[in-house]
C-alpha atoms as a PDB file:
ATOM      1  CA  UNK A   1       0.000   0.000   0.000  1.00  0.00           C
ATOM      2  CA  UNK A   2       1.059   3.768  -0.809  1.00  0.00           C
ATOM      3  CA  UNK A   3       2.198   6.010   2.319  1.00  0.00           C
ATOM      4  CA  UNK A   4      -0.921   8.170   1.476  1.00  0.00           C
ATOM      5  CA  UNK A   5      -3.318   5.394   1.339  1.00  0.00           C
ATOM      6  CA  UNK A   6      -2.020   3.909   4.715  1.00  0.00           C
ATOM      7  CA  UNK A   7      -1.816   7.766   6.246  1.00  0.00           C
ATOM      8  CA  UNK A   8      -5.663   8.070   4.955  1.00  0.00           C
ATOM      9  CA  UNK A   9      -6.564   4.830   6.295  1.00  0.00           C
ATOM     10  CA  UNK A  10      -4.657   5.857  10.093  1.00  0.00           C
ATOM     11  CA  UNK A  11      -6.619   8.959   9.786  1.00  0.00           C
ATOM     12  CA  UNK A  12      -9.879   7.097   9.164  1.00  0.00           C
ATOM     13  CA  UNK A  13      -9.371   5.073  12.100  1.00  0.00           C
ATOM     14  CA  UNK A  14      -8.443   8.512  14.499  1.00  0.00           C
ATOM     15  CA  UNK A  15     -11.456   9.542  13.430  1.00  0.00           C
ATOM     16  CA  UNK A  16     -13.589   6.461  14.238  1.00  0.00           C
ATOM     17  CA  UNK A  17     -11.904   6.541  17.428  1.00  0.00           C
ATOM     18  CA  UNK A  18     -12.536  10.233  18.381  1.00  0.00           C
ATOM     19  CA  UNK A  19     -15.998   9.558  17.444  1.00  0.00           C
ATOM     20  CA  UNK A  20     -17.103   6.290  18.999  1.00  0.00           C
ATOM     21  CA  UNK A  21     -17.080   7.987  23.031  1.00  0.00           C
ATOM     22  CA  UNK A  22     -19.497  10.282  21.610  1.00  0.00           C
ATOM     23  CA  UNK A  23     -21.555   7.968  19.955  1.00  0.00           C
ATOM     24  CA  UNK A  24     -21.615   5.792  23.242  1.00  0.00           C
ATOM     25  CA  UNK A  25     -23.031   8.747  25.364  1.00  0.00           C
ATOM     26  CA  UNK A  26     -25.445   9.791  22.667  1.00  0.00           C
ATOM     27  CA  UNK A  27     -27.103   6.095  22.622  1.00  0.00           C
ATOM     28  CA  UNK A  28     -27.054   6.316  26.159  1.00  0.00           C
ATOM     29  CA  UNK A  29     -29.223   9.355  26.620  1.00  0.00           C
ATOM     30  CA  UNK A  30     -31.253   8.017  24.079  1.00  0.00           C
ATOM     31  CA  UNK A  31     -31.889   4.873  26.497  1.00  0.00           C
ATOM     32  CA  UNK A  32     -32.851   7.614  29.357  1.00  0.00           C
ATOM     33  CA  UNK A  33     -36.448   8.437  30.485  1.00  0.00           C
ATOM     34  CA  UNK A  34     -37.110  12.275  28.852  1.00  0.00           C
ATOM     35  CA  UNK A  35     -36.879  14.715  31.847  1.00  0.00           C
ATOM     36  CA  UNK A  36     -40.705  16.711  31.763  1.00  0.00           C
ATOM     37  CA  UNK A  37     -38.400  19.697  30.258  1.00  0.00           C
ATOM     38  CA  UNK A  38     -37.423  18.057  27.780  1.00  0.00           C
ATOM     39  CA  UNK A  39     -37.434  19.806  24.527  1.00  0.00           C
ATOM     40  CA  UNK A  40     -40.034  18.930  22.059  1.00  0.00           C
ATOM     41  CA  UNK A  41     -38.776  15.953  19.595  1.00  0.00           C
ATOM     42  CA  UNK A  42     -38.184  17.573  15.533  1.00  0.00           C
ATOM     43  CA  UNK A  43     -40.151  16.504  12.806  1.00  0.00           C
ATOM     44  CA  UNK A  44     -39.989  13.471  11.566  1.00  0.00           C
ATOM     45  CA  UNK A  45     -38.931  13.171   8.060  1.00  0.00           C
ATOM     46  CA  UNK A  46     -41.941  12.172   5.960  1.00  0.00           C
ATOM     47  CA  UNK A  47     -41.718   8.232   4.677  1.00  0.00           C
ATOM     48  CA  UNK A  48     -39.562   7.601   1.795  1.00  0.00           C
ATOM     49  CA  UNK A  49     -36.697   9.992   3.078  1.00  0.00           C
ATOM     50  CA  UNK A  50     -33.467   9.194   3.845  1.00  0.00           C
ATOM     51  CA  UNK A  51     -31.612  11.734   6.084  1.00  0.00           C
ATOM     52  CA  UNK A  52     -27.991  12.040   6.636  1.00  0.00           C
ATOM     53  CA  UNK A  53     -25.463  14.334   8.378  1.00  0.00           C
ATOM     54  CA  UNK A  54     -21.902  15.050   6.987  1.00  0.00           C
ATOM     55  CA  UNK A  55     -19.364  16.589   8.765  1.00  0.00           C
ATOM     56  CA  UNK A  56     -16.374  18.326   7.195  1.00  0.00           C
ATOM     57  CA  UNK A  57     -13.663  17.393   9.673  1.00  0.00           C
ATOM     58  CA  UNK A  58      -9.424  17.448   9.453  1.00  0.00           C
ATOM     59  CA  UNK A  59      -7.475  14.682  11.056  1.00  0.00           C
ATOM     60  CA  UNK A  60      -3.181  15.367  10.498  1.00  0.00           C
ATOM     61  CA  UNK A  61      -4.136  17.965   8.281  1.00  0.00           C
ATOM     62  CA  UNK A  62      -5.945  16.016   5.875  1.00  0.00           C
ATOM     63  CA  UNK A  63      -9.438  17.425   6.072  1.00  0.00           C
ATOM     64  CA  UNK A  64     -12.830  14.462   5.010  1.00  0.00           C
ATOM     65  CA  UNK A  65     -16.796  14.758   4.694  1.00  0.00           C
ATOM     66  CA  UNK A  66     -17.614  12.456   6.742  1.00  0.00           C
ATOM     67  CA  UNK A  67     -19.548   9.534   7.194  1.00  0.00           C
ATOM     68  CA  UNK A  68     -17.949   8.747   3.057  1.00  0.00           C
ATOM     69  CA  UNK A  69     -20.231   6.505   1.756  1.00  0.00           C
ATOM     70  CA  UNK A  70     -24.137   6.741   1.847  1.00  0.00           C
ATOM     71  CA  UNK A  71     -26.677   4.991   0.031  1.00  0.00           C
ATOM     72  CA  UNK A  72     -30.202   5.406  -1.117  1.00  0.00           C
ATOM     73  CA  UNK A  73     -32.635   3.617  -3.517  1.00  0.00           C
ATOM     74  CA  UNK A  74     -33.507   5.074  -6.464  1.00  0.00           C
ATOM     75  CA  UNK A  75     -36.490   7.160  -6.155  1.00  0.00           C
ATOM     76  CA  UNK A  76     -35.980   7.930  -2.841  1.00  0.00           C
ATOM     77  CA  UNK A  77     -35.773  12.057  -1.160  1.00  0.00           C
ATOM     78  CA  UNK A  78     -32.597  12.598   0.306  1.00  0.00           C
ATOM     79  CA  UNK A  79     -32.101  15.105   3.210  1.00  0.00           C
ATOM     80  CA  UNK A  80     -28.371  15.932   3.695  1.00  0.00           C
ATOM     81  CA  UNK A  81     -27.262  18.062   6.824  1.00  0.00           C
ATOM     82  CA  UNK A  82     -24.102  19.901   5.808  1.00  0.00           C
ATOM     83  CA  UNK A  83     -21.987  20.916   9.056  1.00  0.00           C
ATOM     84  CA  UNK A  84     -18.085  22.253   8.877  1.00  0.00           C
ATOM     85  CA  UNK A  85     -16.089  21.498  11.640  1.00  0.00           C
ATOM     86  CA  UNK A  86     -12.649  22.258  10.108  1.00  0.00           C
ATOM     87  CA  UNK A  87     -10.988  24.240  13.357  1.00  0.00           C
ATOM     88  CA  UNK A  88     -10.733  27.947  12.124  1.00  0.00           C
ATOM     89  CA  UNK A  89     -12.690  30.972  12.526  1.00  0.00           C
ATOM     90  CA  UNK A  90     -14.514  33.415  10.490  1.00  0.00           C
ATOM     91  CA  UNK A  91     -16.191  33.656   7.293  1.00  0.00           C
ATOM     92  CA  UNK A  92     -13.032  32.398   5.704  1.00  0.00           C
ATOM     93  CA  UNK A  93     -13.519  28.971   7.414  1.00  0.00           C
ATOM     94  CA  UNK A  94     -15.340  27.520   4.730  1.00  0.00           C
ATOM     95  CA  UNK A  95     -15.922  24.264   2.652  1.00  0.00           C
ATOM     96  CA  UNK A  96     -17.955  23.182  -0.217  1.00  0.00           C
ATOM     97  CA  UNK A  97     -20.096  20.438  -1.156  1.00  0.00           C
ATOM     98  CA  UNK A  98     -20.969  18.754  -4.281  1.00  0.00           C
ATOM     99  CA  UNK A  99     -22.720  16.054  -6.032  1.00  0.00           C
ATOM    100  CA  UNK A 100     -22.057  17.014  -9.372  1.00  0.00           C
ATOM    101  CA  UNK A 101     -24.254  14.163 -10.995  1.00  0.00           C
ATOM    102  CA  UNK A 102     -27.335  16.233  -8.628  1.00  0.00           C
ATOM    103  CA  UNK A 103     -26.210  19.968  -9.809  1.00  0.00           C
ATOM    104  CA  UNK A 104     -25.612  20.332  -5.924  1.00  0.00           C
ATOM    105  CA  UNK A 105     -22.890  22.572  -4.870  1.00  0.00           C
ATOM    106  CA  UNK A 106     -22.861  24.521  -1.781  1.00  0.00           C
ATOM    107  CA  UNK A 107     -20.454  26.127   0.663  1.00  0.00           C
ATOM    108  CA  UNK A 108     -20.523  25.413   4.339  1.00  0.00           C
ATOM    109  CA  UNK A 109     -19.051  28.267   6.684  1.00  0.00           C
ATOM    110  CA  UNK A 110     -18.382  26.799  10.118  1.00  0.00           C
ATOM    111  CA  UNK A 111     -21.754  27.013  12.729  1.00  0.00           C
ATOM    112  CA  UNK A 112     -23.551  27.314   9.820  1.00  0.00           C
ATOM    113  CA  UNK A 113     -25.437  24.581   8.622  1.00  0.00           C
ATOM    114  CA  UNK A 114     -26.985  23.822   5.457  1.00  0.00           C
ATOM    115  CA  UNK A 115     -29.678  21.356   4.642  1.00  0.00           C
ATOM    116  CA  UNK A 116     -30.679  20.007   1.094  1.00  0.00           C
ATOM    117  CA  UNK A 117     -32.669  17.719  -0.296  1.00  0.00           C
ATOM    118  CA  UNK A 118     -33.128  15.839  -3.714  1.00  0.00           C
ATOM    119  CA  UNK A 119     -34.697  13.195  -5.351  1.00  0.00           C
ATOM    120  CA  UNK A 120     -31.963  10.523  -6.218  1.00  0.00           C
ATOM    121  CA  UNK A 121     -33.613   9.961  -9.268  1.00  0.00           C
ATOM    122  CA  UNK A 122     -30.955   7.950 -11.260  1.00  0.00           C
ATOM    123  CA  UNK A 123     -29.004   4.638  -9.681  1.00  0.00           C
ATOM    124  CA  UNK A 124     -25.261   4.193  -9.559  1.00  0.00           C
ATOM    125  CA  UNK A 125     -21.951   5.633  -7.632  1.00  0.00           C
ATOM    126  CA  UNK A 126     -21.435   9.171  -7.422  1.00  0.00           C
ATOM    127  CA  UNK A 127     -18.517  10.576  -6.040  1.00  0.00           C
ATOM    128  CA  UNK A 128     -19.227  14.160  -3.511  1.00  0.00           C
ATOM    129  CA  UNK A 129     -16.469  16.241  -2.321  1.00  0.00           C
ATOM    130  CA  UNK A 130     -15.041  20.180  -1.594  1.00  0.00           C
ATOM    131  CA  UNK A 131     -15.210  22.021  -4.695  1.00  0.00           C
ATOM    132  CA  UNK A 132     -13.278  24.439  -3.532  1.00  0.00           C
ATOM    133  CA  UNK A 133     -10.476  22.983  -1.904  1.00  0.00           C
ATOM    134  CA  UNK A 134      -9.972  19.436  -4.282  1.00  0.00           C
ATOM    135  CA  UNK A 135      -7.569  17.470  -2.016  1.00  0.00           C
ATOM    136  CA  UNK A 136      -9.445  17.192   0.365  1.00  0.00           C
ATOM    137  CA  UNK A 137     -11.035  13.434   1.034  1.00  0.00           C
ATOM    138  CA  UNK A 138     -14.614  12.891   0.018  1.00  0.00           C
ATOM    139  CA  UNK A 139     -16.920  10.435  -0.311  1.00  0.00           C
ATOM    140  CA  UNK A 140     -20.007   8.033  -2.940  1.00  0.00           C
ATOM    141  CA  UNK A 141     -23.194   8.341  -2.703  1.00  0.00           C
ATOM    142  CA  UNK A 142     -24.598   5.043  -3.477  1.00  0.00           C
ATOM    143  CA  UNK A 143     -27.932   4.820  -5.843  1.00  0.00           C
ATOM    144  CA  UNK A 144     -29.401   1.455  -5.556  1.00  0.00           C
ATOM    145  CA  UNK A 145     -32.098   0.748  -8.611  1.00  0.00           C
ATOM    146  CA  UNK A 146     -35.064   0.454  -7.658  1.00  0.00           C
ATOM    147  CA  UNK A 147     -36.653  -3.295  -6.683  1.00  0.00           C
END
């Protein structure tokens, strides 16, 4: 294997690793009785949606959109939650996203979320990354035909 694949691969792994405590505590207040002051729940997404939340992150300076593979069947709407969490400040601090195959391209400033949403209308494996900074590490979205 090449340096940068096994450096990509270690930084995969940090991430995993960073994230996993947090995942722990978030299923476990998810497995907790809701206090009475509990804030109301959100919406729920209406059937035949499939919602997902990427997160621009850097790792040893290599920066992902993370999680780097999601999938969908064809036909279904997609609800993607853009966040940037690339350490910087400022306006400046931002990162784009794009499915070309969609005509989606937007750019996420840090603490400023974006939502979209789209029909994935056509099946196969389409590649999404920063359009504005192209070494960073991206990701597929995966368009299963229909059944």
């Amino acid at each position: 294997m090449s340096k940068a694949m096994l450096k990509t691969m270690a930084a995969m792994a940090a991430v995993a690793a960073f994230m996993l405590p947090s995942a722990i505590r978030i299923a476990a207040a998810a497995d907790s009785a809701p206090s009475a002051a509990a804030a109301p729940a959100p919406a729920v997404d209406e059937p035949g949606t499939k919602s997902f939340t990427l997160v621009a992150v850097e790792v040893d300076d290599t920066k992902f959109w993370l999680p780097s593979v999601i999938a969908v069947e064809q036909g279904d709407k997609v609800k993607l939650t853009l966040k940037n969490q690339v350490p910087g400040e400022g306006p400046s601090n931002q990162h784009g996203f794009t499915i070309p195959a969609y005509n989606i391209a937007e750019i996420v400033t840090q603490g400023a979320p974006k939502t979209i949403t789209f029909v994935a209308d056509k099946p196969g494996v389409f590649p999404y990354f920063c359009q504005l900074h192209l070494a960073h590490v991206g990701g597929s979205l995966i368009v299963e035909p229909k059944k």
